[in-house]
PDB file of N, CA and C in Angstrom:
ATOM      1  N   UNK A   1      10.741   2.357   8.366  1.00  0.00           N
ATOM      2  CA  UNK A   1       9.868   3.382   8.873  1.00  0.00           C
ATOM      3  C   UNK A   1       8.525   3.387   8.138  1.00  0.00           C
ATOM      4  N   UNK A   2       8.782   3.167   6.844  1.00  0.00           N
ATOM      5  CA  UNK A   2       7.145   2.959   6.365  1.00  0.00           C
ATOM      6  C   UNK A   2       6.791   1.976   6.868  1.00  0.00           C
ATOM      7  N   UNK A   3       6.715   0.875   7.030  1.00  0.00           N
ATOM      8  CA  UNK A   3       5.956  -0.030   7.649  1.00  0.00           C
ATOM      9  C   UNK A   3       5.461   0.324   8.787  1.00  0.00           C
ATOM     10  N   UNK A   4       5.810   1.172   9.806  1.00  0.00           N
ATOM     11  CA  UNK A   4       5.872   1.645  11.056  1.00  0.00           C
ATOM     12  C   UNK A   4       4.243   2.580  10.505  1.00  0.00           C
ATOM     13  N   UNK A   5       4.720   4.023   9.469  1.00  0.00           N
ATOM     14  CA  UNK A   5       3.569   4.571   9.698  1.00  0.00           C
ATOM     15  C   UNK A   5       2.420   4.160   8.750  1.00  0.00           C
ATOM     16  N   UNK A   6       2.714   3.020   7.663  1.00  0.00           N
ATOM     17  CA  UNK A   6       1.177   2.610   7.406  1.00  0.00           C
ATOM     18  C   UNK A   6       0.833   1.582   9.049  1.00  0.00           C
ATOM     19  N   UNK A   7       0.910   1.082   9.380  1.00  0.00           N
ATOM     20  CA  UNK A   7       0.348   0.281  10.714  1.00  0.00           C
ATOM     21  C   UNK A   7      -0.338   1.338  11.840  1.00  0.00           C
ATOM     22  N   UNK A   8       0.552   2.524  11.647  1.00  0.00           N
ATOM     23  CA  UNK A   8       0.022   3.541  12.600  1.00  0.00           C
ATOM     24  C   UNK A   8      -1.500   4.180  11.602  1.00  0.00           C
ATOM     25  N   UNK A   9      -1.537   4.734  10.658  1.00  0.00           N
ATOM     26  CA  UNK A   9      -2.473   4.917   9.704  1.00  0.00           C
ATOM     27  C   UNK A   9      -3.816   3.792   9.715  1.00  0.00           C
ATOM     28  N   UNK A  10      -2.817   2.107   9.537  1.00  0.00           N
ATOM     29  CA  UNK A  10      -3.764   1.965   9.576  1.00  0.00           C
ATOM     30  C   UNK A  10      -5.053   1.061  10.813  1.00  0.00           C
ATOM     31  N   UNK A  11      -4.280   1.572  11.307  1.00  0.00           N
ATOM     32  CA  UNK A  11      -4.598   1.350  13.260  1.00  0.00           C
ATOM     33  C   UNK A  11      -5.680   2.595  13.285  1.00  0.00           C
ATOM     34  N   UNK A  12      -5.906   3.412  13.356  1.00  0.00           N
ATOM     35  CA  UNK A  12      -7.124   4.888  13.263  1.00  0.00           C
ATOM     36  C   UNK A  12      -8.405   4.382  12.450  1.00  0.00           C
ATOM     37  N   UNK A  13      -9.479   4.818  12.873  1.00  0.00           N
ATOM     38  CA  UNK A  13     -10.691   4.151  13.062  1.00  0.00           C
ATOM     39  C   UNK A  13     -11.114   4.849  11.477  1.00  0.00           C
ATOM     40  N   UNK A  14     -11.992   4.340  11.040  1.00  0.00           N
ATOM     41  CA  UNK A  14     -12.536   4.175   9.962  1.00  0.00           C
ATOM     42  C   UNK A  14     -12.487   5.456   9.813  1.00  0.00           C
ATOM     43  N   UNK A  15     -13.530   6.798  10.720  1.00  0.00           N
ATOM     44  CA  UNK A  15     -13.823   8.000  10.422  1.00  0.00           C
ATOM     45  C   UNK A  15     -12.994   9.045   9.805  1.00  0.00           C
ATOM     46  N   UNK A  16     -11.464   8.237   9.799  1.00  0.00           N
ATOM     47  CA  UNK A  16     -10.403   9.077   9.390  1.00  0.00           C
ATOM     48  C   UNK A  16     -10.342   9.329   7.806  1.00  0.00           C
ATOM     49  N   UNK A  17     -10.172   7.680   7.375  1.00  0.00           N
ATOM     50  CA  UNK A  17     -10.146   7.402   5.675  1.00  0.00           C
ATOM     51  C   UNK A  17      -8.455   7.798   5.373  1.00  0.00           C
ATOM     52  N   UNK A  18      -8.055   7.672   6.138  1.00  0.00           N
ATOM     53  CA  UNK A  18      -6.453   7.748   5.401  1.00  0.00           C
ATOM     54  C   UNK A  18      -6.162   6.556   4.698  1.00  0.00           C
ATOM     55  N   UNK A  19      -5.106   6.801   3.682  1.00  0.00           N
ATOM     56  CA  UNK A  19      -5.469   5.761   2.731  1.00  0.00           C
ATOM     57  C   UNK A  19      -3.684   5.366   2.813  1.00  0.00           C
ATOM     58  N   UNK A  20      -3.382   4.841   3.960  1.00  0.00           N
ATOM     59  CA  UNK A  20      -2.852   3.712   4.974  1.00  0.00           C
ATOM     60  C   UNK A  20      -1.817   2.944   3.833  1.00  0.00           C
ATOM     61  N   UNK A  21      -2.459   2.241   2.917  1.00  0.00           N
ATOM     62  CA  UNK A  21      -2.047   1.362   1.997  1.00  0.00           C
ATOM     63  C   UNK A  21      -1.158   2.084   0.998  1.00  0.00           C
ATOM     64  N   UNK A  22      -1.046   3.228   0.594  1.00  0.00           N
ATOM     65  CA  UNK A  22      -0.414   3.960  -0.170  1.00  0.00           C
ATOM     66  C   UNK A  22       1.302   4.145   0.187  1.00  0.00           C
ATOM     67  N   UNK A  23       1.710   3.985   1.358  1.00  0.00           N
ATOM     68  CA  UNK A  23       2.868   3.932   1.675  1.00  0.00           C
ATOM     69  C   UNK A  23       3.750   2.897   1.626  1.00  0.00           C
ATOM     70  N   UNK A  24       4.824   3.145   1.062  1.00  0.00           N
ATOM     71  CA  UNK A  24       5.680   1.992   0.250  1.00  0.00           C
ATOM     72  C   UNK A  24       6.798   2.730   0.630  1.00  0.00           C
ATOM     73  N   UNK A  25       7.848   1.259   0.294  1.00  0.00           N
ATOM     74  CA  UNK A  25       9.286   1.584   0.755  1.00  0.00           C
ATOM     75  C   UNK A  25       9.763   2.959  -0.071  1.00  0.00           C
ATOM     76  N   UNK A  26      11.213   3.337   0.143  1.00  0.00           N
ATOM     77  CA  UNK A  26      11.663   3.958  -0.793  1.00  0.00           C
ATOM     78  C   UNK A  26      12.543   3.429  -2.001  1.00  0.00           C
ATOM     79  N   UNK A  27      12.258   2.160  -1.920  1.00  0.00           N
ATOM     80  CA  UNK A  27      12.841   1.474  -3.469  1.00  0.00           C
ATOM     81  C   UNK A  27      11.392   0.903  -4.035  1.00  0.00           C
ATOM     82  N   UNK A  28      10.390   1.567  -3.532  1.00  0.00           N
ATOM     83  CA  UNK A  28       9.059   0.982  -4.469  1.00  0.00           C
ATOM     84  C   UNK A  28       8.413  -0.389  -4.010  1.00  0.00           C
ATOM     85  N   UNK A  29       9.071  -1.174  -3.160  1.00  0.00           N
ATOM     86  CA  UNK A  29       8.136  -2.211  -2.626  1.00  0.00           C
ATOM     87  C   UNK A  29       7.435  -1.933  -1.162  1.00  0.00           C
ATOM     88  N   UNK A  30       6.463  -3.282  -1.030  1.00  0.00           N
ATOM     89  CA  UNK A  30       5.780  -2.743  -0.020  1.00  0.00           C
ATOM     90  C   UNK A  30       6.661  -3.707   1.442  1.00  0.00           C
ATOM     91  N   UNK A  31       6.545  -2.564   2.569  1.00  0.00           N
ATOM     92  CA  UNK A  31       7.155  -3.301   3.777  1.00  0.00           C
ATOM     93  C   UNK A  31       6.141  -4.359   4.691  1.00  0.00           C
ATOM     94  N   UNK A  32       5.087  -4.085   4.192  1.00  0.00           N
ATOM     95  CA  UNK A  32       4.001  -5.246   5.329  1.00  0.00           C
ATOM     96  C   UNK A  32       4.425  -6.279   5.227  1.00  0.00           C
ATOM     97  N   UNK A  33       3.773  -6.968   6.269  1.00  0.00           N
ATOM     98  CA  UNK A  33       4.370  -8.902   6.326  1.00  0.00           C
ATOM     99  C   UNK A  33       2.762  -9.619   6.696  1.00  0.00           C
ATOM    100  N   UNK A  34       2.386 -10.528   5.929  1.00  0.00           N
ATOM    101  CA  UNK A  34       0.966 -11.065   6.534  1.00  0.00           C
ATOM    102  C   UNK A  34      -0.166 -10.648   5.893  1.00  0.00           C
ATOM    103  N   UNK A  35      -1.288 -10.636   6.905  1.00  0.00           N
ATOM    104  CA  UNK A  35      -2.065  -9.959   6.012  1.00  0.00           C
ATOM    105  C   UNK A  35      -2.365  -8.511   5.803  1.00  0.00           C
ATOM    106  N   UNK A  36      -1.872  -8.030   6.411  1.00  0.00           N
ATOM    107  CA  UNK A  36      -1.701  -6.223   6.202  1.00  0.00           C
ATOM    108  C   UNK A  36      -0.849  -6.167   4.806  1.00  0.00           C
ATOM    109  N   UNK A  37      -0.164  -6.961   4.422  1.00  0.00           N
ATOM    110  CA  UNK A  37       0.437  -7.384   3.115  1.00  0.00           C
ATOM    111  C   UNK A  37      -0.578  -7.474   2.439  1.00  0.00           C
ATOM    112  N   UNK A  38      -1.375  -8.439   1.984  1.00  0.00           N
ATOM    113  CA  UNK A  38      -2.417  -8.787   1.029  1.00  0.00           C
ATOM    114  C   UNK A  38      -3.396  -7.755   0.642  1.00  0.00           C
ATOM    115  N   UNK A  39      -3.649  -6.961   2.322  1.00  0.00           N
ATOM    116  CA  UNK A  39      -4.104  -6.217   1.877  1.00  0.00           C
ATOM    117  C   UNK A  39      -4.358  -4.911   1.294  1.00  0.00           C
ATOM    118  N   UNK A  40      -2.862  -4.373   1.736  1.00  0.00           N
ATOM    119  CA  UNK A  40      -2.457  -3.436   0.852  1.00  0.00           C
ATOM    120  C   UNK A  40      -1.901  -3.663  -0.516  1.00  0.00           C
ATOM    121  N   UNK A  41      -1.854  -5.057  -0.814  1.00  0.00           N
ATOM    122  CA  UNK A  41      -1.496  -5.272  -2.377  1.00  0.00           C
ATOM    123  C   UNK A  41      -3.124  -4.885  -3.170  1.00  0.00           C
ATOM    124  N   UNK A  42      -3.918  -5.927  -2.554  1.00  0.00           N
ATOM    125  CA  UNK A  42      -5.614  -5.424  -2.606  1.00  0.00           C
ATOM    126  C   UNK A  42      -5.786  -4.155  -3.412  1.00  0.00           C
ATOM    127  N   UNK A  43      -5.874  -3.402  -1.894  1.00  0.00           N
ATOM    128  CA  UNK A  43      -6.473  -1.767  -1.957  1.00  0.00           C
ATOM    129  C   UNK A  43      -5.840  -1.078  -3.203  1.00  0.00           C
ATOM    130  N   UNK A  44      -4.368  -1.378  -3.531  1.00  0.00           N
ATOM    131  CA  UNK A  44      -3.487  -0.746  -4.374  1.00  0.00           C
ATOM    132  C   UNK A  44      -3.929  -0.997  -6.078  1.00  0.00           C
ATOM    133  N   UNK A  45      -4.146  -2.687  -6.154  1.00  0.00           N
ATOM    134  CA  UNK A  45      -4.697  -2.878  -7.404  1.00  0.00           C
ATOM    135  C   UNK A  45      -5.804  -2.219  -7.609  1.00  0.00           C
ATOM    136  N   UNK A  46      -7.047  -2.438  -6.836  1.00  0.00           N
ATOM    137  CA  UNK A  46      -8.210  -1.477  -6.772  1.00  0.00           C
ATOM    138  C   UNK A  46      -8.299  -0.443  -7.575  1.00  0.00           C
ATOM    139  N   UNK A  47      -6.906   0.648  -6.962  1.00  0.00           N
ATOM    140  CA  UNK A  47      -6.576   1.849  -7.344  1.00  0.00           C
ATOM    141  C   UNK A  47      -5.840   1.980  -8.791  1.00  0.00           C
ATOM    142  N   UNK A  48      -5.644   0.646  -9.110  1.00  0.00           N
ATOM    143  CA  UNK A  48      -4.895   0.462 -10.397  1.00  0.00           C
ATOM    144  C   UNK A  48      -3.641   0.417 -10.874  1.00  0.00           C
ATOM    145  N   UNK A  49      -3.043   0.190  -9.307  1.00  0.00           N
ATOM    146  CA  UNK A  49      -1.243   0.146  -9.292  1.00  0.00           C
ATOM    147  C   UNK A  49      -0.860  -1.228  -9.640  1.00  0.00           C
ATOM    148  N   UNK A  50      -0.111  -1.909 -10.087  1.00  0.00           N
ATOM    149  CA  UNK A  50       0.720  -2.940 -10.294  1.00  0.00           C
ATOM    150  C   UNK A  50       1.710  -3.106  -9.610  1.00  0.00           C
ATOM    151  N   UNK A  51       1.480  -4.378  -8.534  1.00  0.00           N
ATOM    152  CA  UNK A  51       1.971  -5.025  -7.662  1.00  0.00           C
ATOM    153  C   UNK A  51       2.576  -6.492  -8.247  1.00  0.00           C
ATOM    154  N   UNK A  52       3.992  -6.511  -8.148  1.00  0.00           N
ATOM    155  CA  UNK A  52       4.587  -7.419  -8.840  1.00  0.00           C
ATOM    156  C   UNK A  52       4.836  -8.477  -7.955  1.00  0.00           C
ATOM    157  N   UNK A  53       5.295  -9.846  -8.029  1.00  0.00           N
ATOM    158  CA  UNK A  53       5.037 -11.338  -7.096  1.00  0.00           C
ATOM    159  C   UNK A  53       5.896 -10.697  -5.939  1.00  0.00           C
ATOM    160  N   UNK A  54       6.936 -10.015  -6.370  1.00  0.00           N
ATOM    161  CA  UNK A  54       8.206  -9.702  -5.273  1.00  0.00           C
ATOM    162  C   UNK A  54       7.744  -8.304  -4.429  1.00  0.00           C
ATOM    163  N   UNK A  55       6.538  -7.691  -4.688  1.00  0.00           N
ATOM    164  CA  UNK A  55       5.926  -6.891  -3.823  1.00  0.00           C
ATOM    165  C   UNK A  55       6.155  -5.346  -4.341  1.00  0.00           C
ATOM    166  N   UNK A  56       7.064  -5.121  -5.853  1.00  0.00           N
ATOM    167  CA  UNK A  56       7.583  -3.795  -6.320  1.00  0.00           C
ATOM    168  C   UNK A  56       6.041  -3.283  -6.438  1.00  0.00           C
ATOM    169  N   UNK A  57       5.780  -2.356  -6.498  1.00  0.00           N
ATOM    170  CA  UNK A  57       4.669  -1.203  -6.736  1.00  0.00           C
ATOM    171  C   UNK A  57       4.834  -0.500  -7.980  1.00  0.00           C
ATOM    172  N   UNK A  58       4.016  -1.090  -9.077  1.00  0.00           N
ATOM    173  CA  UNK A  58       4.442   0.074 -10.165  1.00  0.00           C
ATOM    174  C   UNK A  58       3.704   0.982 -10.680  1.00  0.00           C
ATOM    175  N   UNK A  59       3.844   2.443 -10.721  1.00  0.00           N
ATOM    176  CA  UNK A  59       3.505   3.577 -10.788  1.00  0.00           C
ATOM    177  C   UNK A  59       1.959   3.393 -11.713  1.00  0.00           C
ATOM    178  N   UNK A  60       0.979   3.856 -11.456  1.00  0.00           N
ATOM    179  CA  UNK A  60       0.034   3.750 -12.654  1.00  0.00           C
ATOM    180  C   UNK A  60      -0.241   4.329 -13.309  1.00  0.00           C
ATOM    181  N   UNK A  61      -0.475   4.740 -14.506  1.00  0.00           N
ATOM    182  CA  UNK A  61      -0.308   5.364 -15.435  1.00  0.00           C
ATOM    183  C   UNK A  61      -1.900   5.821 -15.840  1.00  0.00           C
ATOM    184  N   UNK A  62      -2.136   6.865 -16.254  1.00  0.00           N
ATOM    185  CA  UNK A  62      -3.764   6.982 -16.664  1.00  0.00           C
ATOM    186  C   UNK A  62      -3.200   7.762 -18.487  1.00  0.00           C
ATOM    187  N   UNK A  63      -4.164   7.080 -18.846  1.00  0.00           N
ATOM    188  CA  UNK A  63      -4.279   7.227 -20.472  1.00  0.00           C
ATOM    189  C   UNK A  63      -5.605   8.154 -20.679  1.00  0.00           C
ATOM    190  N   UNK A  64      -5.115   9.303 -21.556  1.00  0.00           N
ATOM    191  CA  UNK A  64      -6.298  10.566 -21.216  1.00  0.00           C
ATOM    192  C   UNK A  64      -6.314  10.459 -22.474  1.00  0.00           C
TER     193      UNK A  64
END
């Protein structure tokens, strides 16, 4: 089902800004296949998450 609603997310036109890429399985990896894959690994590092070879998502941590 996540794969289902990031594709729906990220199918909606720019003016929206939902941030599409943020949705991940519920064991922490990501469900895309292709390049909707790459590029939610992308957007995620960006944001400073750690994306492991096997696709886990790991939590990011901010140091205050």
């Amino acid at each position: 089902m996540a794969r289902q609603v990031a594709r729906a997310l990220h199918g909606l036109s720019e003016s929206h800004q939902l941030p599409w890429w943020r949705i991940i399985r519920s064991d922490g990896t990501i469900g895309m296949h292709g390049e909707g894959r790459m590029e939610q690994i992308r957007l995620l590092k960006l944001e400073g998450f750690e994306v492991t070879d096997s696709g886990k998502v790991k939590q990011k941590i901010d140091h205050k």
